[in-house]
Protein backbone atom coordinates (compact mmCIF):
# COMPACT_ATOMS: atom_id res chain seq x y z
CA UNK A 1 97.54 30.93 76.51
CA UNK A 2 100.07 33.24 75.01
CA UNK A 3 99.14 36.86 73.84
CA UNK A 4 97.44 35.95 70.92
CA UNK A 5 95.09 33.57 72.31
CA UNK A 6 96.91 30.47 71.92
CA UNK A 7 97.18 27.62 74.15
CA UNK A 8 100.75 26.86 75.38
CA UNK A 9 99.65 23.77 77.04
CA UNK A 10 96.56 20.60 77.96
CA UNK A 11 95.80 18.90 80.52
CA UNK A 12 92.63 16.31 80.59
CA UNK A 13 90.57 16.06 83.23
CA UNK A 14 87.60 14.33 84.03
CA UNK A 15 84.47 16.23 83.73
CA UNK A 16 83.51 16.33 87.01
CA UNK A 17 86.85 17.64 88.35
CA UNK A 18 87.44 21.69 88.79
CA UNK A 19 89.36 23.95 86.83
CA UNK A 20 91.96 24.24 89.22
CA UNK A 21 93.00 20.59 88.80
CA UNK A 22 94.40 21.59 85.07
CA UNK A 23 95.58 25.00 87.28
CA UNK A 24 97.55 22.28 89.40
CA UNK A 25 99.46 21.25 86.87
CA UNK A 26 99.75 24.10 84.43
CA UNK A 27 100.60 27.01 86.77
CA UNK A 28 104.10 25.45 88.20
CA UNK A 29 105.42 25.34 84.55
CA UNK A 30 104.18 28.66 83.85
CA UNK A 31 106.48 30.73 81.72
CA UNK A 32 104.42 33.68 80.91
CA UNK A 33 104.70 37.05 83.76
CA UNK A 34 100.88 37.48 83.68
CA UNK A 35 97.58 35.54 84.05
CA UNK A 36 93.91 36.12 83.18
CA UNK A 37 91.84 33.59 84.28
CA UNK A 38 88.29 34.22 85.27
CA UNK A 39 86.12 33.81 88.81
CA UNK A 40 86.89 29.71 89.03
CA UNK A 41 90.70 30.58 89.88
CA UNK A 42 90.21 32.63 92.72
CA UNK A 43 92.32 30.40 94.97
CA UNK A 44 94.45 32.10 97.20
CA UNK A 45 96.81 29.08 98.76
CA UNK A 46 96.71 27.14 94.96
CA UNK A 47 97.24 30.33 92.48
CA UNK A 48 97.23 33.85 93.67
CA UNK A 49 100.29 33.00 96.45
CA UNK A 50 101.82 31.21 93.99
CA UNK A 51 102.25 33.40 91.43
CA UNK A 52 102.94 36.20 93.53
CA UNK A 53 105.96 34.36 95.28
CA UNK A 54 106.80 33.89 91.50
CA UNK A 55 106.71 37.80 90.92
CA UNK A 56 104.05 37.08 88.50
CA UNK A 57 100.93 39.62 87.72
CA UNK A 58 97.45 37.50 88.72
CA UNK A 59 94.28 39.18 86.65
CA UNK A 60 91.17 37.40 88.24
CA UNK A 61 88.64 38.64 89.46
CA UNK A 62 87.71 38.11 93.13
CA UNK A 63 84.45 35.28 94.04
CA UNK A 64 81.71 37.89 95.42
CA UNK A 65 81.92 35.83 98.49
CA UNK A 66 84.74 36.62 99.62
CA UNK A 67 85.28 38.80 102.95
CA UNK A 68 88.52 40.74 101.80
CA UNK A 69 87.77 42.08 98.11
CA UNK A 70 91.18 41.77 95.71
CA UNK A 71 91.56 44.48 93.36
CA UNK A 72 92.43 43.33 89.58
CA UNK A 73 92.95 45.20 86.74
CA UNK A 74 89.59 45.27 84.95
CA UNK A 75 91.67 46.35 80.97
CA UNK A 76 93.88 43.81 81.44
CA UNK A 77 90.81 41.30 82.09
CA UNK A 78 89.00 42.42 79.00
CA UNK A 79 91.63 40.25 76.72
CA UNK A 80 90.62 37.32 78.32
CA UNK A 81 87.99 37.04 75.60
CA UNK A 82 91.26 35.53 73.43
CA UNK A 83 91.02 32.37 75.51
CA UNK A 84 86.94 32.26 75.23
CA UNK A 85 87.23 32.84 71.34
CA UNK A 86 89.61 29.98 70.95
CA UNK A 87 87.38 27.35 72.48
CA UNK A 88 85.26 28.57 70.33
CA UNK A 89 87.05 27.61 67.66
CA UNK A 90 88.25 24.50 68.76
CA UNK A 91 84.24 23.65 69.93
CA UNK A 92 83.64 23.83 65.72
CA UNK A 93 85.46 20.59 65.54
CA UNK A 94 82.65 17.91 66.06
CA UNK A 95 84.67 15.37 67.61
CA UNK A 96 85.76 17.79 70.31
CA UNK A 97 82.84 19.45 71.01
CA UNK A 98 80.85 15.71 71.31
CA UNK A 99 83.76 13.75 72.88
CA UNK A 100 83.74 11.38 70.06
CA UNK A 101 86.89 9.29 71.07
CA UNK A 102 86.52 7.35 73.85
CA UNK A 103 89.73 6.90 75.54
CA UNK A 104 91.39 10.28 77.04
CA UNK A 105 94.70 9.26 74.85
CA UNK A 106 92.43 9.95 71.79
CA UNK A 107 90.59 12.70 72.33
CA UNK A 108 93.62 14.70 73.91
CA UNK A 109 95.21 13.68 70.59
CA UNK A 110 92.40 14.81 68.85
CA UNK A 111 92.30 18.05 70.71
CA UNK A 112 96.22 18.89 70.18
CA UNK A 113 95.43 18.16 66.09
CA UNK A 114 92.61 20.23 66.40
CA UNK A 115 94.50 23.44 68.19
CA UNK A 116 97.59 23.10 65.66
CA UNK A 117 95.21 23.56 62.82
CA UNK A 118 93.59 26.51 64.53
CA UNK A 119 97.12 27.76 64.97
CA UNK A 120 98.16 27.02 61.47
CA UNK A 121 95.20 29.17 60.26
């Protein structure tokens, strides 16, 4: 997501698979200095080394079992309501929100039409 809340990128995954799968293949690519990502990203090998051999800033917030608590910057994490407000928005589109298509080639289609109207608004 860029600074306004804006997606800069999708992958599709199945539903079953984690949120660090999309991580996998977003994160290398990742243009932006800083991320905010919430609780499911707390991966130290597969994004918080990454990023910082990148000399990028990593805003998540550590799991509470973990044995060494991370400090993160708890403003900073406060905009990540940006990213929660534009699923939001993209949930008020009925075939997204239900998974109408049934191939993945559809309903990422569907998803990209569906986040350049939000943009375009």
């Amino acid at each position: 997501m860029d600074a306004l809340g804006n997606p800069t990128g999708f992958v599709l995954s199945g539903g079953q698979a984690h949120d660090l799968f999309g991580a996998d293949h977003l994160l290398p690519e990742m243009k932006a200095s800083l991320l905010i990502a919430d609780k499911a990203f707390d991966a130290d090998e597969r994004v918080i080394t990454l990023l910082a051999d990148q000399h990028k800033t990593v805003v998540i917030p550590p799991k509470t079992s973990r044995k060494v608590q991370r400090d993160y910057d708890r403003d900073l994490y406060k905009a990540r309501h940006l990213i929660e407000n534009f699923f939001a928005k993209l949930k008020q589109f009925r075939a997204i929100a239900t998974r109408y298509d049934k191939t993945a080639r559809n309903f990422l289609a569907g998803i990209h039409l569906a986040a350049a109207t939000i943009w375009l608004n």
